[in-house]
C-alpha atoms as a PDB file:
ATOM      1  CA  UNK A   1     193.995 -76.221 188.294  1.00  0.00           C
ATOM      2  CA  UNK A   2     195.364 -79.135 189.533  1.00  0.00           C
ATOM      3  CA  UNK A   3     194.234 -81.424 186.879  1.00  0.00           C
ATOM      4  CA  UNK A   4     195.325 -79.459 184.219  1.00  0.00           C
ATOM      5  CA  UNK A   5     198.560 -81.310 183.467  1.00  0.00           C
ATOM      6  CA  UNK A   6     195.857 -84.287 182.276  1.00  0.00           C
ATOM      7  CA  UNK A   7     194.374 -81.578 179.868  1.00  0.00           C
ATOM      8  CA  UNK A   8     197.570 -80.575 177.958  1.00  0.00           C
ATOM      9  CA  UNK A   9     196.879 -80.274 174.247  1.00  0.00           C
ATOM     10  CA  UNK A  10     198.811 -82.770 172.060  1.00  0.00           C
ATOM     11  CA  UNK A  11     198.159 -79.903 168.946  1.00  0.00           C
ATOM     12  CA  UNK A  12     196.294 -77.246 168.071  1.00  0.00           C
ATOM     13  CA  UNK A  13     192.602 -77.151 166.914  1.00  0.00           C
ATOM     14  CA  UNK A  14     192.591 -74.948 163.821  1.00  0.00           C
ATOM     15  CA  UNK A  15     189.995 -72.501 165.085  1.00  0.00           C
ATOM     16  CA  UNK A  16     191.676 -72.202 168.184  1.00  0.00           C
ATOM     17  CA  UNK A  17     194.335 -68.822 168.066  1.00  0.00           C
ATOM     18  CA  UNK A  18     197.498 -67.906 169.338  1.00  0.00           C
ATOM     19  CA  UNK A  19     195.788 -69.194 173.196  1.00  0.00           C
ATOM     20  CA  UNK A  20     194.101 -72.331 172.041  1.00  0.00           C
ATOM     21  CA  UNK A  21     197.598 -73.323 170.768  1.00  0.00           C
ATOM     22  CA  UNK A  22     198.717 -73.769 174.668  1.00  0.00           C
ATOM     23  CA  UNK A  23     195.484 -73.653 176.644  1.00  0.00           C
ATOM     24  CA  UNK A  24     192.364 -75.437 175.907  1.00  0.00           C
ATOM     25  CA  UNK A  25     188.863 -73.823 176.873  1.00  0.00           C
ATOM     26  CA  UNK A  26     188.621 -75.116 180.528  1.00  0.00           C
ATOM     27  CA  UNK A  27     192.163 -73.698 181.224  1.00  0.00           C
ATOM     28  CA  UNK A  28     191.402 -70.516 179.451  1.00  0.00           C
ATOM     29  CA  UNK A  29     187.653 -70.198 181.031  1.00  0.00           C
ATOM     30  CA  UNK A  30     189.148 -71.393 184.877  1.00  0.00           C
ATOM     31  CA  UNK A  31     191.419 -67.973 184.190  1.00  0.00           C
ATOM     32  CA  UNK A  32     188.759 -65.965 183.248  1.00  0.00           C
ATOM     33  CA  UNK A  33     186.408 -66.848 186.135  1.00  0.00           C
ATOM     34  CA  UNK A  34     189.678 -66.552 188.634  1.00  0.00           C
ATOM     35  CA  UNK A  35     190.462 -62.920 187.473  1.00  0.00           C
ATOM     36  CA  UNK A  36     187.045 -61.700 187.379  1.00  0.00           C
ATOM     37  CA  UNK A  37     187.043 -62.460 190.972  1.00  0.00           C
ATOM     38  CA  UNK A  38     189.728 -60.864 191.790  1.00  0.00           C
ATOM     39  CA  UNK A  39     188.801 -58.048 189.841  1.00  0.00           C
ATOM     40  CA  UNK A  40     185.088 -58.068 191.910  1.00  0.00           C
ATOM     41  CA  UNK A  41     186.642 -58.250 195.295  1.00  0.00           C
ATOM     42  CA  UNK A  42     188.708 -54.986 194.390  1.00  0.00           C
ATOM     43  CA  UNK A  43     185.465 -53.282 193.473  1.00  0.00           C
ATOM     44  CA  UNK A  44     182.890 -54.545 195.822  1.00  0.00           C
ATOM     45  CA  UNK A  45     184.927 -53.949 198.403  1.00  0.00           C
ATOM     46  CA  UNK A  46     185.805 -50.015 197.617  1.00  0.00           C
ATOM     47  CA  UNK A  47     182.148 -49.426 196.554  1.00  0.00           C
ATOM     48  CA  UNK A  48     181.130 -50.469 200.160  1.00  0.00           C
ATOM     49  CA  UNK A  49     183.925 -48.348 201.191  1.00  0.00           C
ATOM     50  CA  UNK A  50     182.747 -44.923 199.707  1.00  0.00           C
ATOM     51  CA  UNK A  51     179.046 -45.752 201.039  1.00  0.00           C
ATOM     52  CA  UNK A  52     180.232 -45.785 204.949  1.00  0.00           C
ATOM     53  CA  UNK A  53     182.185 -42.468 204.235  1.00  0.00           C
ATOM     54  CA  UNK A  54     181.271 -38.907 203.609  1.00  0.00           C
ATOM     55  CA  UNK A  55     183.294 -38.541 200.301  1.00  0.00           C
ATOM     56  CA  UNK A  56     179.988 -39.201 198.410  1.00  0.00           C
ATOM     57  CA  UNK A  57     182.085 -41.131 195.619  1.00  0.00           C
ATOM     58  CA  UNK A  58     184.143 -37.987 195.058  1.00  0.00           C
ATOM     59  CA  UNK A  59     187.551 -38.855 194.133  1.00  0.00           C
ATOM     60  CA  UNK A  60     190.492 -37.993 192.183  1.00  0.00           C
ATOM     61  CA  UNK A  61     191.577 -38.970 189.236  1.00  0.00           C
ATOM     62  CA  UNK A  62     195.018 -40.046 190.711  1.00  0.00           C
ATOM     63  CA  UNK A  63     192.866 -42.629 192.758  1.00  0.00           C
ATOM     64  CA  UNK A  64     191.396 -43.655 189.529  1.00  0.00           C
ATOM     65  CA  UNK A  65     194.545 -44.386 188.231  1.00  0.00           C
ATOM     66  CA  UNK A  66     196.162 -45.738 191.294  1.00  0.00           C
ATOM     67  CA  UNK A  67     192.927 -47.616 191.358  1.00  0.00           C
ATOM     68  CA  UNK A  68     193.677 -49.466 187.736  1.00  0.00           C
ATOM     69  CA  UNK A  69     197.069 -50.004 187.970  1.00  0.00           C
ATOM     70  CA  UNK A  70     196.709 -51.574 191.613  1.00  0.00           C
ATOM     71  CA  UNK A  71     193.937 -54.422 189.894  1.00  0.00           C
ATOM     72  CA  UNK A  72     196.201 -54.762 186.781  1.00  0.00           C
ATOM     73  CA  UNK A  73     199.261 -55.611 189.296  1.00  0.00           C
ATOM     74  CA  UNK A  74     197.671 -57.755 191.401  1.00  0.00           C
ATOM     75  CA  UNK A  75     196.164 -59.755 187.838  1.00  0.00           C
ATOM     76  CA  UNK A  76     198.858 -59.750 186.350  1.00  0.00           C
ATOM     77  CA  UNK A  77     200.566 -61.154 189.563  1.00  0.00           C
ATOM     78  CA  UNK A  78     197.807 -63.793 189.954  1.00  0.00           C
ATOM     79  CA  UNK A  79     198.470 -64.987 185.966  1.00  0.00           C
ATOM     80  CA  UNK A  80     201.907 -64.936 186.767  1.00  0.00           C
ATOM     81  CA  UNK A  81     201.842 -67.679 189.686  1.00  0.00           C
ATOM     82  CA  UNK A  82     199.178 -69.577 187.753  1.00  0.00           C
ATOM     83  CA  UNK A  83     201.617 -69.540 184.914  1.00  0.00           C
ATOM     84  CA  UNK A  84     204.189 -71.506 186.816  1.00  0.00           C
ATOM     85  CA  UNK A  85     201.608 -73.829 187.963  1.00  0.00           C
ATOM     86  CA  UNK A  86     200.924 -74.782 184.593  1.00  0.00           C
ATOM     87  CA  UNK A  87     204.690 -75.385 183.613  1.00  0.00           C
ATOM     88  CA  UNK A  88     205.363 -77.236 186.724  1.00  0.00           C
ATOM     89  CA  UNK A  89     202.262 -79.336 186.158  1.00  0.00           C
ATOM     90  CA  UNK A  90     203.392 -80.277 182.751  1.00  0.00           C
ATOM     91  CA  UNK A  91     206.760 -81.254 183.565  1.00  0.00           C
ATOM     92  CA  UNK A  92     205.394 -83.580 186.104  1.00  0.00           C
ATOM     93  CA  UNK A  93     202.836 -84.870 183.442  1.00  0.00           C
ATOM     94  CA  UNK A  94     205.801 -85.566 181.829  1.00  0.00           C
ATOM     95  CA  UNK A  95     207.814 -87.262 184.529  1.00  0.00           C
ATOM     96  CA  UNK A  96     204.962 -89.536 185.125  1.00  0.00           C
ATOM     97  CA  UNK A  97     205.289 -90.999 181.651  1.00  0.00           C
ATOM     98  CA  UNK A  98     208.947 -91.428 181.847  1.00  0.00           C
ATOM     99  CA  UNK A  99     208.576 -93.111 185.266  1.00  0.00           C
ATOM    100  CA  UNK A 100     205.612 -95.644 183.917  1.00  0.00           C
ATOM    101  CA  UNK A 101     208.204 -95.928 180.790  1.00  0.00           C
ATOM    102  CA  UNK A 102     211.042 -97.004 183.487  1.00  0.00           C
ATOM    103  CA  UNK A 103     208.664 -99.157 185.318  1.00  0.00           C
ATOM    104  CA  UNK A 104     207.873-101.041 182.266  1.00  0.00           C
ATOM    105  CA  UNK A 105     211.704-101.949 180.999  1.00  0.00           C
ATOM    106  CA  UNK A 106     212.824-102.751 184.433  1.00  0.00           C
ATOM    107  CA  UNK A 107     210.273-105.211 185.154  1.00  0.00           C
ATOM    108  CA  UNK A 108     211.034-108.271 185.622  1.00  0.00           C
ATOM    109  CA  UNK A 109     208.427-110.382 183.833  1.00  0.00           C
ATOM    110  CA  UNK A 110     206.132-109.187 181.300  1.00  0.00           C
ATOM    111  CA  UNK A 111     203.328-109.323 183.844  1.00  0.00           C
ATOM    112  CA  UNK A 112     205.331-106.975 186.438  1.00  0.00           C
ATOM    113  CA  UNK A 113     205.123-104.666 183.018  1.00  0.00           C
ATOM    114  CA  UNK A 114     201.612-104.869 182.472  1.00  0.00           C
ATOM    115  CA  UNK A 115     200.824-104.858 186.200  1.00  0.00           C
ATOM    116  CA  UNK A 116     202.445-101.348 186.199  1.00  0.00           C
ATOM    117  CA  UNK A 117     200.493-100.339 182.970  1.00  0.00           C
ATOM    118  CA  UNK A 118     197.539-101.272 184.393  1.00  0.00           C
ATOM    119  CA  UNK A 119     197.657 -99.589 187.617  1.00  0.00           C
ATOM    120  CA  UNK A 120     198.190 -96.377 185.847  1.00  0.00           C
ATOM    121  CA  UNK A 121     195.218 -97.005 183.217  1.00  0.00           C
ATOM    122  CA  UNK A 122     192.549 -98.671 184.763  1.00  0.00           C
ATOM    123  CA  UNK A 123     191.099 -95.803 186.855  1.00  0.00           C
ATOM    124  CA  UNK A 124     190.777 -94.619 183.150  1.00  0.00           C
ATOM    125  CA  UNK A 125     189.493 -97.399 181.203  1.00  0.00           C
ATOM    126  CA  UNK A 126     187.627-100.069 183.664  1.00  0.00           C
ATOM    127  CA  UNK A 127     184.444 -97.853 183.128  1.00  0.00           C
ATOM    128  CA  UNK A 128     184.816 -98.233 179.255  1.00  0.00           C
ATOM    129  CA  UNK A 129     185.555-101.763 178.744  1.00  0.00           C
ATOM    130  CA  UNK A 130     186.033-105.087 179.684  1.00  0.00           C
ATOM    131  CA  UNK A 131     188.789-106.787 181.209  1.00  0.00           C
ATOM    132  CA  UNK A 132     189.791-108.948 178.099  1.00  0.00           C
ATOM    133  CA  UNK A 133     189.884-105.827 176.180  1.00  0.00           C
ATOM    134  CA  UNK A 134     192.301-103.978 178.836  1.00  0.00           C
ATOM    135  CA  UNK A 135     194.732-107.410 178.786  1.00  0.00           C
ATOM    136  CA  UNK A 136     194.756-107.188 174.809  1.00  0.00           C
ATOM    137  CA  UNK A 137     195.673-103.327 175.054  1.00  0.00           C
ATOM    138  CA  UNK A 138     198.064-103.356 177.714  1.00  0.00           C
ATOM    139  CA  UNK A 139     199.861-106.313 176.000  1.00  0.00           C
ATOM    140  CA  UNK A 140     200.143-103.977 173.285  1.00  0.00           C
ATOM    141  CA  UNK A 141     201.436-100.998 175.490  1.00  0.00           C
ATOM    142  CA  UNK A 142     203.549-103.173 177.139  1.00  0.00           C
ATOM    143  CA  UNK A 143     205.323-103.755 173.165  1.00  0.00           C
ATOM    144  CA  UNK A 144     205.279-100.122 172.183  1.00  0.00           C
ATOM    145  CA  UNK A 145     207.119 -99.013 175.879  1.00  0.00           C
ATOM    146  CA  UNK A 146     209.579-101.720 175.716  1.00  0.00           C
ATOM    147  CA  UNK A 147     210.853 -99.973 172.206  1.00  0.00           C
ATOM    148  CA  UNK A 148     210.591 -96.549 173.618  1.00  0.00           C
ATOM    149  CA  UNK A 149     213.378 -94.624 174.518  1.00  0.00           C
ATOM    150  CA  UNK A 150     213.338 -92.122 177.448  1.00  0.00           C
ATOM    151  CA  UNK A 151     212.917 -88.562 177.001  1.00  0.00           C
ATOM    152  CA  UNK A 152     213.885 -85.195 178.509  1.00  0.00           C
ATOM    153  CA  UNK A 153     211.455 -84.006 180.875  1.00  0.00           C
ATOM    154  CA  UNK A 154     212.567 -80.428 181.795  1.00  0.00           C
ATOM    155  CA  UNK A 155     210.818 -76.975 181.114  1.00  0.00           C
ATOM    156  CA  UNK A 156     210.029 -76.867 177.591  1.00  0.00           C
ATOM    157  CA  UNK A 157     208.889 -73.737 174.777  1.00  0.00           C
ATOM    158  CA  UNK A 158     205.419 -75.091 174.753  1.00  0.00           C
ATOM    159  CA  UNK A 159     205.506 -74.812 178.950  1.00  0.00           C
ATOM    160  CA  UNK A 160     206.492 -71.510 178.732  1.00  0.00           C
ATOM    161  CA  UNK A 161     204.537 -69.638 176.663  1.00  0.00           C
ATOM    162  CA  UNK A 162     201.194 -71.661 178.053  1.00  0.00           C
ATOM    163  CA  UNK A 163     202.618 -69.846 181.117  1.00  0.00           C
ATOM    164  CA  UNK A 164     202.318 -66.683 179.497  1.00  0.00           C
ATOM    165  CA  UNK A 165     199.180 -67.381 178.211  1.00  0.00           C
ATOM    166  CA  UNK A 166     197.723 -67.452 181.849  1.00  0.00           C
ATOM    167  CA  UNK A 167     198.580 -64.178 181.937  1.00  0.00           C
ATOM    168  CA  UNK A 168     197.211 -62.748 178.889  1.00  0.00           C
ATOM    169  CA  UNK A 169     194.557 -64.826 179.430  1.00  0.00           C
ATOM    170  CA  UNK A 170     193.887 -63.009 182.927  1.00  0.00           C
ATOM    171  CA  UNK A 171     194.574 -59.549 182.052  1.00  0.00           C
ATOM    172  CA  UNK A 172     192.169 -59.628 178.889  1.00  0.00           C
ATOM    173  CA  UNK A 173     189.295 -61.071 181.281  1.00  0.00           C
ATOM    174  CA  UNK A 174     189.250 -57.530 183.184  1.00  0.00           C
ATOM    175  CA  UNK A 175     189.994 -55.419 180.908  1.00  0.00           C
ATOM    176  CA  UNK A 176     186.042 -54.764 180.223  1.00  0.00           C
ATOM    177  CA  UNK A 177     185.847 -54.095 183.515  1.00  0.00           C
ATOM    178  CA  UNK A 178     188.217 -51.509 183.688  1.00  0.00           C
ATOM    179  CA  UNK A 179     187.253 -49.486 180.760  1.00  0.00           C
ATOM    180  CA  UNK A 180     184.093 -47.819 182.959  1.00  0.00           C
ATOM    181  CA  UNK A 181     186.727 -45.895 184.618  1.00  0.00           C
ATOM    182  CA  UNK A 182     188.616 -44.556 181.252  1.00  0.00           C
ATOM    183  CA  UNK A 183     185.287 -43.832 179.704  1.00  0.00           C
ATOM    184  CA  UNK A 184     183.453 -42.145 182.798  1.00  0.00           C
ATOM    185  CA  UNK A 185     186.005 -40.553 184.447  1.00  0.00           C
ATOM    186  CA  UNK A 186     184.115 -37.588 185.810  1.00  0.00           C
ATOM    187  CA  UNK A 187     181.716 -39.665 187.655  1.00  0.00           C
ATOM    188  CA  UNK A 188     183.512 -42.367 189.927  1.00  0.00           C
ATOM    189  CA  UNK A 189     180.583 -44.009 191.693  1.00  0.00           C
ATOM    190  CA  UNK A 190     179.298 -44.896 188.010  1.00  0.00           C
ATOM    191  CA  UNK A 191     182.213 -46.456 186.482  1.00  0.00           C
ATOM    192  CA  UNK A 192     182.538 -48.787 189.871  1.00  0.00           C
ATOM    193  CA  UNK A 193     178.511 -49.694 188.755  1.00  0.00           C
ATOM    194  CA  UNK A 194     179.133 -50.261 185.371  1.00  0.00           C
ATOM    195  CA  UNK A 195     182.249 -51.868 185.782  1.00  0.00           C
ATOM    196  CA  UNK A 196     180.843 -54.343 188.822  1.00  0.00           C
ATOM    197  CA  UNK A 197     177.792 -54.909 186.448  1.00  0.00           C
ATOM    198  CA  UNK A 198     180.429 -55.770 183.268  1.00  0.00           C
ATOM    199  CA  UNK A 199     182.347 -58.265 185.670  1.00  0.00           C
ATOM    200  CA  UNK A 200     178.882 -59.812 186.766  1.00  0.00           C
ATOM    201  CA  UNK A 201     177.692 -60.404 183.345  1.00  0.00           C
ATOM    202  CA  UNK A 202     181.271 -61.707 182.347  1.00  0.00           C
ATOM    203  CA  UNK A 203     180.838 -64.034 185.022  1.00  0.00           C
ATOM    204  CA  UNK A 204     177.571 -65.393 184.495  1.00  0.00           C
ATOM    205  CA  UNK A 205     179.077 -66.063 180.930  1.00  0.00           C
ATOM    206  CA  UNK A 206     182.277 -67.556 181.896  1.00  0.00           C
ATOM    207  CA  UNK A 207     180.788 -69.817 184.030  1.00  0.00           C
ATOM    208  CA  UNK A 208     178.065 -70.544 181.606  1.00  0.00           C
ATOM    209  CA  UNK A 209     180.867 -71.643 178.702  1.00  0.00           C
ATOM    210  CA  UNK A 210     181.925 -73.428 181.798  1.00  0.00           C
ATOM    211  CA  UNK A 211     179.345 -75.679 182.244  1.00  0.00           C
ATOM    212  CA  UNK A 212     178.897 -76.291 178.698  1.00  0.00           C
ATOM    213  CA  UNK A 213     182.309 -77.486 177.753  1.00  0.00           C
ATOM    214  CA  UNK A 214     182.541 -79.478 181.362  1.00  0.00           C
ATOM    215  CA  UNK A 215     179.142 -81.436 180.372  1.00  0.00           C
ATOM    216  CA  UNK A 216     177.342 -79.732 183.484  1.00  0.00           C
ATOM    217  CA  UNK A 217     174.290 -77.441 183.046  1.00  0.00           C
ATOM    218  CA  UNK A 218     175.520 -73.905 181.807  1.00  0.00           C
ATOM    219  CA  UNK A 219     172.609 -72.233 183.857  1.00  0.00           C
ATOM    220  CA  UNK A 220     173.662 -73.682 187.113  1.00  0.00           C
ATOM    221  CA  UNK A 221     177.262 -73.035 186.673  1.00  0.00           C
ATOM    222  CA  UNK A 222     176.572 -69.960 185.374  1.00  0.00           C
ATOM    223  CA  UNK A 223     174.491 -68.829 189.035  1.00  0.00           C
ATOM    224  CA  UNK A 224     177.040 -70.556 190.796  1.00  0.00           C
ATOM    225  CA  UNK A 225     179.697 -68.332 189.874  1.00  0.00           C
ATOM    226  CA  UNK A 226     177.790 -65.514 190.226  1.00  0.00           C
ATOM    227  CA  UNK A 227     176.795 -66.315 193.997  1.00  0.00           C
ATOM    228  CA  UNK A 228     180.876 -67.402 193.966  1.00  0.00           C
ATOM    229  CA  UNK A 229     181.473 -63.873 193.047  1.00  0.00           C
ATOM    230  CA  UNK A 230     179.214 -62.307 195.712  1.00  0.00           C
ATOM    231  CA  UNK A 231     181.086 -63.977 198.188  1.00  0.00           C
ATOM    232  CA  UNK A 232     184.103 -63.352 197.197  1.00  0.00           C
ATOM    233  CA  UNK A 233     182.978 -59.868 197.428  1.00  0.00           C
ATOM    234  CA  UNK A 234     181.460 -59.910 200.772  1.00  0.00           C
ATOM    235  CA  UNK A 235     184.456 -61.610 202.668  1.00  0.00           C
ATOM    236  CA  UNK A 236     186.811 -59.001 200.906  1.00  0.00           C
ATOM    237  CA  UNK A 237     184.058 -56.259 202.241  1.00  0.00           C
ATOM    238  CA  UNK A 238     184.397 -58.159 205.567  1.00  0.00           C
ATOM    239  CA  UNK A 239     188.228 -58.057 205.856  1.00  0.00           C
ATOM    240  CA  UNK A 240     188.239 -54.737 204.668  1.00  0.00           C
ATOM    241  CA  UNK A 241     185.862 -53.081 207.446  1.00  0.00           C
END
């Protein structure tokens, strides 16, 4: 999450929805895979529960309840923080141009200018091109910021409702996970199996789309967060007993 300032879309694709108009896929996938989680260390943990006892899964339906609203809460609270993440990250995005912006029309010489272009580009572009090439763009920068005028940098619409977004974003990723329960509610012991299995296979996927939009190999990123997930699981097991 931290980079995700760097990843803030300057406009919608057209393919992209309501979400793709404030989160791109990594932002959207990163919430999916961190709700999931959640969602797994919830269940793991009270399946391994009902095994040590002599309830033999029997439960009421008011747990089943209590149960769903709990995981929604603590989602939705998890989407909520993550949410304000994102705004604050893009407001310091933001702040970071204005203060290259100052840094340019205060300096001194045009070099001091450039200087201060290149320090913030060049972890960017030195892989990509040569230093002639960087000289001839920067000069050009340096033209283009010396006409600019500074802009607000506060909490903006856009901010806002990609803050929301994390939310929806993280409620929708467990909601397949939760519908075991509505649909089997007689039978508690196989809604928590179904609904463990749903989150599983949601992760595997998630962290496949993962891999393939990051450039990495979907089948390895796709294990990973399954073996992420049974860990997760096991500490919350752990801290549970």
């Amino acid at each position: 999450m931290a980079s995700r300032s760097k990843r803030i879309k300057a406009g919608p694709l057209p393919s992209d929805g309501f979400l793709g108009n404030f989160l791109d896929p990594i932002d959207r996938l990163e919430e999916t895979l961190f709700a999931l989680m959640i969602m797994l260390s919830f269940t793991l943990a009270i399946r391994v529960g009902l095994l040590l006892d002599d309830s033999h899964g029997l439960v009421s339906s008011a747990y089943v309840n209590r149960l769903v609203f709990t995981i929604l809460t603590v989602i939705v609270g998890w989407g909520a923080i993550d949410g304000v993440m994102y705004a604050l990250l893009a407001v310091f995005d933001r702040g970071e141009k204005q203060r290259l912006l100052a840094s340019v029309q205060t300096a001194a010489t045009p070099d001091e200018g450039i200087k201060a272009i290149a320090e913030k580009l060049d972890p960017i572009l030195e892989p990509i091109t040569h230093a002639a090439q960087r000289q001839l763009l920067y000069e050009d920068v340096l033209v283009h910021l010396s006409e600019s005028q500074p802009k607000p940098v506060g909490i903006r619409r856009d901010d806002l409702l990609g803050a929301v977004g994390c939310v929806v974003v993280a409620v929708i990723a467990v909601l397949p996970s939760l519908v075991p329960f509505v649909v089997v509610p007689g039978n508690f012991l196989l809604a928590l199996r179904v609904s463990n299995l749903v989150s599983f296979a949601m992760l595997f996927a998630a962290g496949w789309s993962y891999g393939h939009y990051s450039r990495m190999n979907p089948w390895k990123t796709g294990l990973a967060m399954l073996a992420a997930g049974g860990i997760l699981g096991l500490t919350a097991i752990f801290v549970e007993s």
